[in-house]
N, C-alpha and C. Protein backbone atom coordinates (compact mmCIF):
# COMPACT_ATOMS: atom_id res chain seq x y z
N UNK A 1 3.32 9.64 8.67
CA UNK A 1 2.90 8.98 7.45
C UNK A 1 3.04 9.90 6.24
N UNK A 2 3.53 10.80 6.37
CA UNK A 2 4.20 11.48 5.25
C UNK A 2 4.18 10.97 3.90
N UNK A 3 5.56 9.60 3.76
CA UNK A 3 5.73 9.04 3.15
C UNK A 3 4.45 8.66 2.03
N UNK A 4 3.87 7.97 2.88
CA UNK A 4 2.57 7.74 2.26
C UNK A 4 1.30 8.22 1.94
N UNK A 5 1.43 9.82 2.30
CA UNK A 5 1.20 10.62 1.79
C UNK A 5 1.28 10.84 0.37
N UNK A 6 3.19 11.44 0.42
CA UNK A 6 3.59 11.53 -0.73
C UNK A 6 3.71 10.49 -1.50
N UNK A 7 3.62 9.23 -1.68
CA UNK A 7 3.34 8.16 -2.63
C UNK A 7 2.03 8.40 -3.12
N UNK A 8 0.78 8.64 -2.05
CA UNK A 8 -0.72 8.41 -3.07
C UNK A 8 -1.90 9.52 -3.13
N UNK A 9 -1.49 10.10 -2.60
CA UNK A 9 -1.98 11.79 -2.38
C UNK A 9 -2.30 12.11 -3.66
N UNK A 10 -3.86 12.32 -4.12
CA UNK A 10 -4.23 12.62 -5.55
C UNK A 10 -3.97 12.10 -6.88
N UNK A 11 -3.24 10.93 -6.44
CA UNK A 11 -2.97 9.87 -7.78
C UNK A 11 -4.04 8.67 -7.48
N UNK A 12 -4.38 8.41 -8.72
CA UNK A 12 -4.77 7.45 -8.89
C UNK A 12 -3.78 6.03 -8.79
N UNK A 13 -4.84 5.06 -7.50
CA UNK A 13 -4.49 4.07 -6.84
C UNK A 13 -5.03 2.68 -7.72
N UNK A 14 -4.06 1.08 -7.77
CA UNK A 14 -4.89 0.02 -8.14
C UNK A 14 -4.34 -0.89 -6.54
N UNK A 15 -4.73 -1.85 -6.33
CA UNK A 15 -4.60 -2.86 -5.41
C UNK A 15 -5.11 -4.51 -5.98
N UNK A 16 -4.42 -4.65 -5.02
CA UNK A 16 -4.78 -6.79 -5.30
C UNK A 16 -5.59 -7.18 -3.92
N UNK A 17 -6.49 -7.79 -3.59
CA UNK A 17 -6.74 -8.03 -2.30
C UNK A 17 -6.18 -9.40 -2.74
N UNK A 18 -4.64 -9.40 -1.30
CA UNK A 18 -4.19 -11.21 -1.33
C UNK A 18 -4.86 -11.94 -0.52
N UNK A 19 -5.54 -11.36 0.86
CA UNK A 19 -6.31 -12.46 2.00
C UNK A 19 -6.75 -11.04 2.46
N UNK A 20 -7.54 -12.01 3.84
CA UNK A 20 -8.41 -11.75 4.99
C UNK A 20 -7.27 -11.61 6.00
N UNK A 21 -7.28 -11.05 7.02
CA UNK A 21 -7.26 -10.98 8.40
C UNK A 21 -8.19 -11.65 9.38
N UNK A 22 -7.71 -12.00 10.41
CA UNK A 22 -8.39 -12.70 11.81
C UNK A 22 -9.97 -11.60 11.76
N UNK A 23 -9.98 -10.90 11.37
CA UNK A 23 -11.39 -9.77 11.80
C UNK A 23 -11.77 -9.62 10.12
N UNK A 24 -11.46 -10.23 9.24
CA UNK A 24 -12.27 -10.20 7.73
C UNK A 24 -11.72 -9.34 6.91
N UNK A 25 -10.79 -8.29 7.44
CA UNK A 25 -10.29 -7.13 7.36
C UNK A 25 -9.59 -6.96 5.83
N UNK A 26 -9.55 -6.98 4.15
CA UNK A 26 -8.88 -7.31 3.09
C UNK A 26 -7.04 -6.56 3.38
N UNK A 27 -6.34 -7.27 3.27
CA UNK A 27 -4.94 -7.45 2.86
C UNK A 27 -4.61 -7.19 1.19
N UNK A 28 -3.84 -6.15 1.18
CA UNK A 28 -3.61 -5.57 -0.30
C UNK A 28 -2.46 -4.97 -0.89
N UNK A 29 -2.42 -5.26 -1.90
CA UNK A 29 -0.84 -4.90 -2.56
C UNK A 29 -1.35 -3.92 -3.30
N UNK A 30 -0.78 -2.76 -2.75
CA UNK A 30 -1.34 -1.59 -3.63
C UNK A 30 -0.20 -1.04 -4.35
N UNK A 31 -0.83 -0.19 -5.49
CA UNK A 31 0.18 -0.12 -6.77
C UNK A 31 -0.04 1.63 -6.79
N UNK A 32 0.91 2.75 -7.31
CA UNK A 32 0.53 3.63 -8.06
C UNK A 32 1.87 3.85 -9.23
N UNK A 33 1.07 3.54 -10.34
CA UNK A 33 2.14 3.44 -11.72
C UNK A 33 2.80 1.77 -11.58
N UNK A 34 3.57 2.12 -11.77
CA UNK A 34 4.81 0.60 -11.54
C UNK A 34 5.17 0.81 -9.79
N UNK A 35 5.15 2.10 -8.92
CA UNK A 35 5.50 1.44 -7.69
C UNK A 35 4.63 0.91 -6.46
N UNK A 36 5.70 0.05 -6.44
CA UNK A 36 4.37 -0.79 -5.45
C UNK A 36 4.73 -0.51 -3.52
N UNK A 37 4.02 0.71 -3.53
CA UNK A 37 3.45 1.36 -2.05
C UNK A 37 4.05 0.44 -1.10
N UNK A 38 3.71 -0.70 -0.73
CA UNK A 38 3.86 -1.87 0.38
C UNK A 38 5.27 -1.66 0.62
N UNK A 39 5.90 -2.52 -0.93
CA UNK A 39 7.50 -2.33 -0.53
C UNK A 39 8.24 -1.13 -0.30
N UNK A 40 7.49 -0.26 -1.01
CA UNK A 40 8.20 1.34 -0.33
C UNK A 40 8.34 1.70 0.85
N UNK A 41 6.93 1.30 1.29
CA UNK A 41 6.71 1.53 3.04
C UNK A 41 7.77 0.98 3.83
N UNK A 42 7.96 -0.55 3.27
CA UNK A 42 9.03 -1.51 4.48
C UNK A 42 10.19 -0.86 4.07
N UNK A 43 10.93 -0.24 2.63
CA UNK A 43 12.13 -0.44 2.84
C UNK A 43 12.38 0.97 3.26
N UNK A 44 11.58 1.29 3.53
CA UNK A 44 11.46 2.69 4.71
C UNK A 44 11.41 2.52 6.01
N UNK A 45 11.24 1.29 6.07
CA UNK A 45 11.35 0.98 7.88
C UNK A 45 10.00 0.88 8.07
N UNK A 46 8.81 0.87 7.67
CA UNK A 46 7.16 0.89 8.62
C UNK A 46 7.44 -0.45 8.10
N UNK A 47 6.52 -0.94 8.93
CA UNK A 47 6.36 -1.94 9.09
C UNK A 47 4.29 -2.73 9.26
């Protein structure tokens, strides 16, 4: 998890909660600046 490390490691983070999960769990589009973490992750392959 490196990656995502280096994306949010000591920066200041914002998020959206879009839903719940089966266990209540919040689902979130997280942001730092203009990039948005989520899609970084996938087009990195995590999934």
């Amino acid at each position: 998890m490196r990656l995502l490390e280096s994306l949010i490691l000591s920066k200041t983070i914002t998020y959206d909660i879009v839903a719940r999960d089966d266990y209540g769990r919040s689902v979130a589009e997280v942001w730092v600046d203009i990039i948005n973490v989520n899609d970084a992750m996938i087009s990195c392959g995590y999934k």
